[in-house]
Protein backbone atom coordinates (compact mmCIF):
# COMPACT_ATOMS: atom_id res chain seq x y z
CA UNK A 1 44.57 62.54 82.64
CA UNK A 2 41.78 59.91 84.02
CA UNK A 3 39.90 60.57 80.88
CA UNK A 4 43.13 59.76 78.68
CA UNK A 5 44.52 56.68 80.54
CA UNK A 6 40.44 55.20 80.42
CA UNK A 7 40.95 55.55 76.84
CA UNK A 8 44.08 54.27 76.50
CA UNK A 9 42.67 50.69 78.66
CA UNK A 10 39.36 51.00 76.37
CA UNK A 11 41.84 50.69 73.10
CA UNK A 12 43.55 47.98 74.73
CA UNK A 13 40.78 45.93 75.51
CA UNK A 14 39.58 46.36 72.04
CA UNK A 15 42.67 44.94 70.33
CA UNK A 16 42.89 42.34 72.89
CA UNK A 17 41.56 38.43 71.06
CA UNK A 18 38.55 36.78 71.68
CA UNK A 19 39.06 35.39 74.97
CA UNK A 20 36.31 33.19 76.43
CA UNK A 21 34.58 34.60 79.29
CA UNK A 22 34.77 31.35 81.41
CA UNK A 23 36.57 28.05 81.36
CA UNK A 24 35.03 24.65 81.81
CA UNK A 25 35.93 22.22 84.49
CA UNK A 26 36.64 18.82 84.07
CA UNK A 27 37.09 17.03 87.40
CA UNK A 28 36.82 13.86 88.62
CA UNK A 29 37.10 12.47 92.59
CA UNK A 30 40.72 13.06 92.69
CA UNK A 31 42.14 15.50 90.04
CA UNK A 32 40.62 18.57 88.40
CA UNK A 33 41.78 20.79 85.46
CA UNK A 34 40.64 23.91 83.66
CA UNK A 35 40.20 23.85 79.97
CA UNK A 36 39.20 26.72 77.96
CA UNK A 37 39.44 28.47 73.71
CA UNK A 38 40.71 32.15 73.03
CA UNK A 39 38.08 32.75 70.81
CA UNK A 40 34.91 31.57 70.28
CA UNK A 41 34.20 31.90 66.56
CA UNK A 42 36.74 32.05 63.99
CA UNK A 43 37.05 32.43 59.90
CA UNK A 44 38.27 29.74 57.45
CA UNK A 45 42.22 29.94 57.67
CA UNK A 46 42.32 31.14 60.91
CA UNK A 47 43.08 29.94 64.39
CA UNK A 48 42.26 29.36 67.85
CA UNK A 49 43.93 28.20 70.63
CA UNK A 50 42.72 25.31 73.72
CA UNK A 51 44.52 26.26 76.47
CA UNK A 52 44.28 23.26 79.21
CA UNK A 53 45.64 23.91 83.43
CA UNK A 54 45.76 21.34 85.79
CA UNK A 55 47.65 20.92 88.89
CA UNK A 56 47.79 17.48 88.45
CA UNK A 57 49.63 15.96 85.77
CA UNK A 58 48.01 15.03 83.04
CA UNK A 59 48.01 14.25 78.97
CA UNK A 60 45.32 15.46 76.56
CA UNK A 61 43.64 13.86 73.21
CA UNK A 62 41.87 16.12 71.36
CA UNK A 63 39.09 15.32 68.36
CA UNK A 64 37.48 17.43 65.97
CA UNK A 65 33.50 16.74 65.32
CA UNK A 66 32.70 16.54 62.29
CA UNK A 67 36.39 16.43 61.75
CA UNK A 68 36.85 17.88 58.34
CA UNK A 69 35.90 20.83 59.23
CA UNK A 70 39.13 21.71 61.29
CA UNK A 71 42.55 20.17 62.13
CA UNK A 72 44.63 20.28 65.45
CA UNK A 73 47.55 19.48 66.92
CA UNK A 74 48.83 17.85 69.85
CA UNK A 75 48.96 21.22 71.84
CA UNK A 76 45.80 22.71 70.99
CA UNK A 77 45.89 24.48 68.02
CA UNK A 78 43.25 24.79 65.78
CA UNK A 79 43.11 25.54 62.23
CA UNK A 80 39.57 26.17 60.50
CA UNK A 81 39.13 24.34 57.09
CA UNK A 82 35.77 25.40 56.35
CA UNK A 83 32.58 27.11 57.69
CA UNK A 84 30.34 25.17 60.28
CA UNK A 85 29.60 24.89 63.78
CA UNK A 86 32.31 22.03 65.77
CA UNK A 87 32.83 20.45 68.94
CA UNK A 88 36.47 19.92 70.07
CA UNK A 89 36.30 17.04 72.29
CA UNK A 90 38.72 17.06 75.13
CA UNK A 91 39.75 13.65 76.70
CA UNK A 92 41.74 14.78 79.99
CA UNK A 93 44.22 11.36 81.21
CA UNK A 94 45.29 12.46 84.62
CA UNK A 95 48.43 9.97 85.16
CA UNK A 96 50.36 9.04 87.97
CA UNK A 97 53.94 9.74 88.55
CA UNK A 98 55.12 6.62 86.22
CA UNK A 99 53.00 8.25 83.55
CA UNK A 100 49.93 5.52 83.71
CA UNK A 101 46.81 6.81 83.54
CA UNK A 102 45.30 7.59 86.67
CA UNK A 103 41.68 8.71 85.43
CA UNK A 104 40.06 10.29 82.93
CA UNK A 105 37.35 13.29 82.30
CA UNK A 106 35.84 14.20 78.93
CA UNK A 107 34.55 17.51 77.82
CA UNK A 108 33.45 19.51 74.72
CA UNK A 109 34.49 22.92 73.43
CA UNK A 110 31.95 24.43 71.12
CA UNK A 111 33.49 26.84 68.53
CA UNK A 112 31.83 28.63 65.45
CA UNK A 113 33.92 28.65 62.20
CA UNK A 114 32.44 31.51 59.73
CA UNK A 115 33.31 31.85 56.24
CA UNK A 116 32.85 34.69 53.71
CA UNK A 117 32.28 32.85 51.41
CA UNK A 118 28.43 34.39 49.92
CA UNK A 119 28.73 32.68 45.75
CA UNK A 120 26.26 30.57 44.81
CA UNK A 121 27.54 26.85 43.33
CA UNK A 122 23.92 26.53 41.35
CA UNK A 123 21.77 28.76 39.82
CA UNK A 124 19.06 27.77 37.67
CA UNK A 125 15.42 27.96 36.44
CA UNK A 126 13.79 25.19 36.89
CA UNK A 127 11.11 25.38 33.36
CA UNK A 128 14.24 26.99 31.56
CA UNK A 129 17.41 25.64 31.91
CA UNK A 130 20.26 28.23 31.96
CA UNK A 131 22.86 25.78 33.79
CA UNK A 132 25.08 26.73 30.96
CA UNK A 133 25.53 30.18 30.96
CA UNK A 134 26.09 30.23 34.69
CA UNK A 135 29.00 30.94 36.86
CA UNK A 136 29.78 32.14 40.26
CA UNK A 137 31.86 34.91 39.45
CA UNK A 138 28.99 36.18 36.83
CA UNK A 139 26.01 38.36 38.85
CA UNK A 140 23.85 39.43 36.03
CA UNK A 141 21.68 37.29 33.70
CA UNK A 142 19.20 38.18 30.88
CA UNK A 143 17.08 35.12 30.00
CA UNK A 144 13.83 35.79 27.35
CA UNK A 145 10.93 33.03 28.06
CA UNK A 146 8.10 32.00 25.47
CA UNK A 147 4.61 33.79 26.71
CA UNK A 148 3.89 29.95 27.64
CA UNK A 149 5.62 30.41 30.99
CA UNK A 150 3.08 32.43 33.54
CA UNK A 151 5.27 31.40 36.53
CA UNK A 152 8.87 29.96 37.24
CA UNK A 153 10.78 28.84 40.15
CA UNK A 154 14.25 30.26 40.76
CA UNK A 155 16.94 27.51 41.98
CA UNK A 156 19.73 28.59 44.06
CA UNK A 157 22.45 27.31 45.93
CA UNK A 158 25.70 28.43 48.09
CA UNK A 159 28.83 27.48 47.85
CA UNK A 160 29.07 27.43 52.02
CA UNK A 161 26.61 25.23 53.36
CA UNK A 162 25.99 28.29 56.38
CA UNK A 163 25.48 30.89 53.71
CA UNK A 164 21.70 32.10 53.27
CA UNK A 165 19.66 32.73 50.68
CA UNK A 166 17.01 35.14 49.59
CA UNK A 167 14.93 35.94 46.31
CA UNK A 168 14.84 31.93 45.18
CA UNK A 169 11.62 30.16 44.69
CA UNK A 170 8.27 30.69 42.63
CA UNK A 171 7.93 34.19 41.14
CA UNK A 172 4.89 34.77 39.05
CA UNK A 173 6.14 36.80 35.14
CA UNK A 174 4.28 39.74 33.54
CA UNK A 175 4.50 40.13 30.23
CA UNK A 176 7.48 42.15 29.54
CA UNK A 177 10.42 42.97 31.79
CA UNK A 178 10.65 41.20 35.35
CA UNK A 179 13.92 41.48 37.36
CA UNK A 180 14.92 39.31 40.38
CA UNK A 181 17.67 39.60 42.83
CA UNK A 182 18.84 36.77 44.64
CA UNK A 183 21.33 37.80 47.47
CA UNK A 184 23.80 35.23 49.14
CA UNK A 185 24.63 36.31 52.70
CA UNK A 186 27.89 34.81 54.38
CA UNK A 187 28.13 33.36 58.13
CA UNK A 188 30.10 36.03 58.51
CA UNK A 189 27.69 38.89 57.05
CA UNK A 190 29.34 39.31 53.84
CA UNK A 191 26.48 39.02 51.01
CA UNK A 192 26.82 38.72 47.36
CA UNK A 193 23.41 40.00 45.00
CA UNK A 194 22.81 37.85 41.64
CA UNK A 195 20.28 39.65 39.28
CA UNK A 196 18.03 37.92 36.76
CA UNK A 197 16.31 39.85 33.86
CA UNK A 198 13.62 37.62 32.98
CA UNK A 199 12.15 39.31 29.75
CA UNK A 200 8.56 36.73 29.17
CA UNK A 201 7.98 37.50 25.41
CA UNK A 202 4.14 38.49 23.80
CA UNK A 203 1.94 35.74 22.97
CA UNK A 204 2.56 34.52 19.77
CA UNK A 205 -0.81 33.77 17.40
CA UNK A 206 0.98 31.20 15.15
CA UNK A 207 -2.15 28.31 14.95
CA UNK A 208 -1.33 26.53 11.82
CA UNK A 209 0.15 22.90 11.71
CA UNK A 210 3.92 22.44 10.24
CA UNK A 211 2.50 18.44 9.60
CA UNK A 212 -0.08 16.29 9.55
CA UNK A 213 -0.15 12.30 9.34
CA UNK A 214 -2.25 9.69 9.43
CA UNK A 215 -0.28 6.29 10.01
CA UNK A 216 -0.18 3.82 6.73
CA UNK A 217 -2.22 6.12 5.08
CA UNK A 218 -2.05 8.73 2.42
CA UNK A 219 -3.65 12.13 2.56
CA UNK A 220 -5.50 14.26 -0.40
CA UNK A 221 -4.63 16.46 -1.16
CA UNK A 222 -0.78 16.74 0.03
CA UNK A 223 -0.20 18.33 3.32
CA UNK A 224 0.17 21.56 3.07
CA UNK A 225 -0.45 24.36 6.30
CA UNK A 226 -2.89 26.43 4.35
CA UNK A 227 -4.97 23.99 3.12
CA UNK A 228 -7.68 22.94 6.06
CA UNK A 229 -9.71 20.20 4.52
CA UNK A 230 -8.18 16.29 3.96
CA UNK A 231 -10.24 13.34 2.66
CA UNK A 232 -9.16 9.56 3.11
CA UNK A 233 -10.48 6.87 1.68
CA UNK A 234 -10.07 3.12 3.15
CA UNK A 235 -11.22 -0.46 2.98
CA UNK A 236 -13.82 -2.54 5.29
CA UNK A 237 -10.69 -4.00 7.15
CA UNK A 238 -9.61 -0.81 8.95
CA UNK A 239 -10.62 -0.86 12.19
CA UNK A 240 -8.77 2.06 13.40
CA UNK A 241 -6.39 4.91 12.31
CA UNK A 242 -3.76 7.05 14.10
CA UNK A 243 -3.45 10.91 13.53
CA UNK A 244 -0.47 12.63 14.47
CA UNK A 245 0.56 16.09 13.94
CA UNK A 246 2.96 19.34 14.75
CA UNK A 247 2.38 22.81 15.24
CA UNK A 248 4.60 25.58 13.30
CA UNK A 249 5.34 27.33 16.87
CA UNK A 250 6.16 24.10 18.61
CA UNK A 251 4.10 25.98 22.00
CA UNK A 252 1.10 26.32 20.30
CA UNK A 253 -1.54 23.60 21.78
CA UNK A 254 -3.47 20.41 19.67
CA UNK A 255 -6.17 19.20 20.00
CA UNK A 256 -8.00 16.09 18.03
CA UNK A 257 -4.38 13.73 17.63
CA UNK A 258 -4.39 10.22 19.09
CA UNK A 259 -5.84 6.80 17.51
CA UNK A 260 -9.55 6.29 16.94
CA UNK A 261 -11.79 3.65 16.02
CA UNK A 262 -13.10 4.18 12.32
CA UNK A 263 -16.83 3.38 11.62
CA UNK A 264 -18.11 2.37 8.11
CA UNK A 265 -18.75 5.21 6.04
CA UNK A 266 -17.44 8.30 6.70
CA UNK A 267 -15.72 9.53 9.83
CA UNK A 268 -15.11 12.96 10.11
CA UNK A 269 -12.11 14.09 12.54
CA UNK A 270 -10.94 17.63 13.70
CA UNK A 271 -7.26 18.45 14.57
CA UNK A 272 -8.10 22.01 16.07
CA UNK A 273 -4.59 24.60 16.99
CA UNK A 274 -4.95 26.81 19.58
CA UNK A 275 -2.05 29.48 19.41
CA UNK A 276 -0.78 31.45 22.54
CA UNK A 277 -2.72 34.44 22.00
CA UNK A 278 -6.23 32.17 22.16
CA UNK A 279 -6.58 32.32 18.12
CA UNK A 280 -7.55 28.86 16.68
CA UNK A 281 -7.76 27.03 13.59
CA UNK A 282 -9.07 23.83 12.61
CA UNK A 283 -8.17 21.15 9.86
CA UNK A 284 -10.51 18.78 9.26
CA UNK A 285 -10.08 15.35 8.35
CA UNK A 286 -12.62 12.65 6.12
CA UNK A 287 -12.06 9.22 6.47
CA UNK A 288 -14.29 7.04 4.17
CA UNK A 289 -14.22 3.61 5.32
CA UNK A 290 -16.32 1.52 2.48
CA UNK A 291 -19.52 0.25 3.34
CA UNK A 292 -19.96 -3.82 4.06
CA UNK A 293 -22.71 -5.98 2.93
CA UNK A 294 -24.75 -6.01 6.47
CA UNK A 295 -26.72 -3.36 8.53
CA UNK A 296 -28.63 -3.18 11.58
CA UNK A 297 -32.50 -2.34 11.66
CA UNK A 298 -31.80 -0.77 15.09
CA UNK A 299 -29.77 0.70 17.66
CA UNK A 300 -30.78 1.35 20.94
CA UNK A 301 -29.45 2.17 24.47
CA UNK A 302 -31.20 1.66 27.29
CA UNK A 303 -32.18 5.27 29.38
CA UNK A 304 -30.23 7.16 26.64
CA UNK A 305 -31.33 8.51 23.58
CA UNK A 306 -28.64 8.52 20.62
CA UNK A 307 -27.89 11.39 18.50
CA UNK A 308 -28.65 11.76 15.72
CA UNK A 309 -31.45 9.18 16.07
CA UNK A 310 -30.74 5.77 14.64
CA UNK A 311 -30.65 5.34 10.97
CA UNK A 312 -29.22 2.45 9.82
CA UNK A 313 -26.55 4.61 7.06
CA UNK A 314 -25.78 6.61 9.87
CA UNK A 315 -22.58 5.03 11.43
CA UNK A 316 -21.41 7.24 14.25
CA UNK A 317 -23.42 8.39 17.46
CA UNK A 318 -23.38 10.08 20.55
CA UNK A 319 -24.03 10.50 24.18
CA UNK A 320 -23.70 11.45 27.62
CA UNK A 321 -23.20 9.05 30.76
CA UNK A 322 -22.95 10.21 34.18
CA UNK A 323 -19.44 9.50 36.13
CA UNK A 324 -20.54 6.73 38.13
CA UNK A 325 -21.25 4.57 35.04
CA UNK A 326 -18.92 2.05 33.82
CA UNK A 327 -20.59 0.63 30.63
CA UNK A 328 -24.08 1.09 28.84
CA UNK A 329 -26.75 -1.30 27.90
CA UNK A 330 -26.73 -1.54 24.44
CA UNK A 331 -29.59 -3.23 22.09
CA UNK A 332 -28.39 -3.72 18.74
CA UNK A 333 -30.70 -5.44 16.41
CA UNK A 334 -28.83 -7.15 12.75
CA UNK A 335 -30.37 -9.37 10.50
CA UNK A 336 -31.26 -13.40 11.17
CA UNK A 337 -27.79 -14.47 10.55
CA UNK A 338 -25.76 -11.39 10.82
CA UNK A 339 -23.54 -11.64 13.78
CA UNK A 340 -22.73 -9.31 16.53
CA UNK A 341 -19.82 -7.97 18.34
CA UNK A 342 -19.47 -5.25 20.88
CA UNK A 343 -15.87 -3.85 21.29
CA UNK A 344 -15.32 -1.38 24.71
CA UNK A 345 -17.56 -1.17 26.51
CA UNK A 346 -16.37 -1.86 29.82
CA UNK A 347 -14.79 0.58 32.31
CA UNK A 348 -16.02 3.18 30.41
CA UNK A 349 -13.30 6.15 31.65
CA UNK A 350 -13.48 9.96 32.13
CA UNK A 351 -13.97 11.44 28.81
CA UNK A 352 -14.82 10.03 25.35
CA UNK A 353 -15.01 6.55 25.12
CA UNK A 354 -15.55 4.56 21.48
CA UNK A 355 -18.31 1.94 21.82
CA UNK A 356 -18.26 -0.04 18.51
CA UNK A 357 -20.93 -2.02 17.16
CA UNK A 358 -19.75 -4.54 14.63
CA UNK A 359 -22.08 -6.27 12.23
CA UNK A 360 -20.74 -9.55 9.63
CA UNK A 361 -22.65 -10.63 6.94
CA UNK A 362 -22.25 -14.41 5.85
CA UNK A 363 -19.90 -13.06 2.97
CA UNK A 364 -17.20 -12.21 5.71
CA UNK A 365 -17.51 -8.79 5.29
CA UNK A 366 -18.11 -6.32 8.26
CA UNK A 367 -20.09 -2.98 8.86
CA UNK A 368 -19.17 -0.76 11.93
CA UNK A 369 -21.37 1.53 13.98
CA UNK A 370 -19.67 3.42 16.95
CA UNK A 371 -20.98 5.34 19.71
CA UNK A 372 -18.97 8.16 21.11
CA UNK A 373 -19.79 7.57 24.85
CA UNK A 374 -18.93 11.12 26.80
CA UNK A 375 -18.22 10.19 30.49
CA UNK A 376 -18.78 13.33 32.40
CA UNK A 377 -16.17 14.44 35.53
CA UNK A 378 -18.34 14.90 38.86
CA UNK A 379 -17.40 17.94 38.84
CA UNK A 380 -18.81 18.89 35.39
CA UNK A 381 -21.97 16.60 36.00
CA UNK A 382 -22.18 19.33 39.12
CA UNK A 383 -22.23 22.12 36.57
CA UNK A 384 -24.48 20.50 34.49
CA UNK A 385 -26.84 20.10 37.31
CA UNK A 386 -26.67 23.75 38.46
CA UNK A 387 -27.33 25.04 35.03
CA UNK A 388 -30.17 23.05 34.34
CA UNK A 389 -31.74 23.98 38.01
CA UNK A 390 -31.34 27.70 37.04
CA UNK A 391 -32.56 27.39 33.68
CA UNK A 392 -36.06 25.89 35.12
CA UNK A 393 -35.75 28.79 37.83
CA UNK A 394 -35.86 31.00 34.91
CA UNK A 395 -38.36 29.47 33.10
CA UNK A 396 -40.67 29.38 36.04
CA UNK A 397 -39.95 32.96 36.62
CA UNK A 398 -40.94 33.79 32.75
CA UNK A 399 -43.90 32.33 33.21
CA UNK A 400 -45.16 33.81 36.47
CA UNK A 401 -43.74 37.06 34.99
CA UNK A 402 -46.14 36.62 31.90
CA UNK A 403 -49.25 35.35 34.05
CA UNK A 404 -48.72 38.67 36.45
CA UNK A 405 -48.39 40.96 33.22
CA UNK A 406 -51.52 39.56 31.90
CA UNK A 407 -53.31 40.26 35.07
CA UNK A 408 -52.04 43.33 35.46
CA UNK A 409 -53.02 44.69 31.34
CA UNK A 410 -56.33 43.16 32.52
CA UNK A 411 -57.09 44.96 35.42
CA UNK A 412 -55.71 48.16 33.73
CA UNK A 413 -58.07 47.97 31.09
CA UNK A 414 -61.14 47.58 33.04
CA UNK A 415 -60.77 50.57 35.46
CA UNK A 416 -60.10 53.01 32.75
CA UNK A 417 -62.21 51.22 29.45
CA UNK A 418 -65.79 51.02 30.52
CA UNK A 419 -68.22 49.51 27.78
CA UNK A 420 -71.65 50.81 28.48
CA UNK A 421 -74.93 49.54 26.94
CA UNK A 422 -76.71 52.56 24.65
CA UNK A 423 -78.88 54.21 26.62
CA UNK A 424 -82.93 53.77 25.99
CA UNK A 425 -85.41 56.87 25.54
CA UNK A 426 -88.57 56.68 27.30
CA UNK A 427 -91.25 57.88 25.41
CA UNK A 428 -92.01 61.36 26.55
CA UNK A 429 -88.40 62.06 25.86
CA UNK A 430 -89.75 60.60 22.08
CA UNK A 431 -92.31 63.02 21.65
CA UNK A 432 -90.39 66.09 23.21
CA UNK A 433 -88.24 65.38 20.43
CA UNK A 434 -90.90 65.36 17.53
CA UNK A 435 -92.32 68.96 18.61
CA UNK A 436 -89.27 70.35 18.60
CA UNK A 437 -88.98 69.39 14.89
CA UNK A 438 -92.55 70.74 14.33
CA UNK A 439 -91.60 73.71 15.60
């Protein structure tokens, strides 16, 4: 019977509400009053109730913070409008017996509102849009990625600002197959699991070009993406030319597009395509800029050497700087009344730079030399450095390894060759030998 009727009060207890442990006081000199909630955390839609017990008399004004997240009324009820954590703010008027107010106490109720609620309002890819095929209500996705794509980031977010979220953020992609799960768990514990398929597709080895242009000007043959070899020809008063172009697979890489500074003569130019699979293939492009009346005798650059070396029908040159320089001293020599000009060679930046050398002849017309100045990174000029160290490391190596060889052979060779003189016979040794003939 004990064992039943502990049961019974057990069962009853558990079907009994929320009901907070312990009221809070709000007193003041001369009144005091008890105020307290039935439960402590609710759901969206549901209620609680602020219960209030003075034995003074009093009036109550209640406030909601942040007040969109619940309504109440006058008596205490409260009515959760979506997930969060509120304070109900209690302003206790303790009045007189003509109803004025007497004095006043303020308190706060804290009170969790959980929601269910575990969609997701946003989920995307941030390299790969797929904003448009999404919706909360859909859990699976298959999306197929160019091989271009070695990593993504997953975007997610929750309809309920409490809800919590796992599985989002960078994810690195084999080739192939690669599945994600992003689960969405509720204040309340309920979670939701959105799967992405993420199939990254082989590396594709399309390197040929679907055009190639060169601004103003006319190419010859005709474009075509199987022919690899282009030839220009221009006048004296093009000073530079513009190269644009497309690949076939629009992920493939190029290399060699841009605008350039075009010396007399001919200027050769390489738009190189570098498909995803690492296969390349080069088109090359002549651009024969005709000759003007005036040369140099010489071209020089101080603490550089030029290559090739300077001839004066050779129009285009080039060299190396370090990355602290910002311009080179250059020593162009024309004829008597040939004059010069020098065209960029100031704040020489990272990479190649186009140093022109321009030479007019009294008949107006105009030769151009240029010098492809290569501006090395610090880190490459680091590189540079260590490979020349350990390529004289080597070399000094080599050699002591050939002097120690040498040394060795010789040393070999004279404790196992001896070279004697012939040996002499004394005379009785002589004459031994003649009687032995006699005999």
């Amino acid at each position: 019977m004990k064992k039943f009727l502990t049961s019974l009060i057990l069962f009853v207890l558990l079907l009994m509400p929320n009901v907070s442990k312990a009221a809070i006081t709000c007193s003041t000199d001369k009144h005091s009053a008890e105020a307290s909630i039935n439960k402590d955390k609710i759901k969206v839609g549901e209620t609680a109730q602020i219960t209030v017990k003075s034995d003074d008399k009093y009036q109550v004004e209640y406030k909601i913070a942040p007040k969109d997240f619940a309504e109440i009324n006058d008596s205490g009820l409260i009515k959760a409008l979506k997930d969060g954590n509120i304070k109900i703010n209690l302003t206790i008027n303790y009045l007189t017996d003509s109803d004025e107010i007497d004095d006043t106490c303020k308190i706060s109720i804290p009170l969790d509102i959980l929601s269910s609620d575990s969609s997701l309002k946003r989920l995307n890819i941030e390299e790969f849009d797929i904003s448009s095929i999404f919706s909360s209500t859909k859990y699976d996705y298959e999306v197929k990625l160019p091989y271009k794509y070695e990593k993504i980031n997953i975007i997610a977010e929750a309809n309920s600002g409490t809800a919590k979220i796992t599985g989002d953020g960078r994810r690195y992609l084999n080739e192939g197959k690669n599945d994600y799960s992003i689960v969405v768990t509720a204040s309340d514990g309920t979670s939701t699991t959105y799967k992405i398929n993420i199939i990254r597709q082989e590396a594709n080895d399309d390197a040929s070009l679907q055009s190639l242009d060169v601004k103003g000007l006319t190419l010859n043959p005709k474009f075509k993406s199987n022919i690899f070899h282009y030839e220009i020809d221009t006048s004296e008063d093009i000073e530079q030319i513009t190269i644009d172009a497309k690949p076939t697979y629009e992920y493939a890489k190029i290399y060699g597009i841009g605008t350039y500074a075009l010396a007399t003569g001919k200027n050769n130019y390489y738009i190189k395509v570098v498909a995803e699979n690492g296969s390349e293939v080069k088109y090359e492009l002549v651009i024969n800029k005709n000759y003007g009346s005036s040369y140099l005798k010489d071209l020089k650059v101080e603490n550089y050497s030029l290559s090739p070396s300077f001839n004066k029908e050779t129009y285009t040159y080039k060299l190396t700087v370090k990355s602290d320089v910002d311009s080179i001293d250059i020593k162009p020599i024309a004829n008597d009344n040939d004059q010069l000009e020098i065209v960029g060679n100031e704040n020489l930046k990272t990479g190649d730079n186009e140093v022109l050398i321009r030479v007019t002849g009294n008949d107006k017309k105009t030769t151009t030399y240029k010098i492809i100045v290569n501006k090395l990174t610090k880190e490459k000029e680091v590189i540079i450095k260590k490979k020349n160290t350990l390529v004289t490391v080597l070399f000094i190596i080599f050699v002591i390894s050939i002097i120690i060889m040498a040394s060795c052979i010789a040393i070999f060779l004279k404790r196992n060759y001896k070279f004697k003189k012939p040996l002499k016979l004394n005379k009785k040794s002589k004459k031994s030998k003649k009687k032995n003939k006699k005999r």
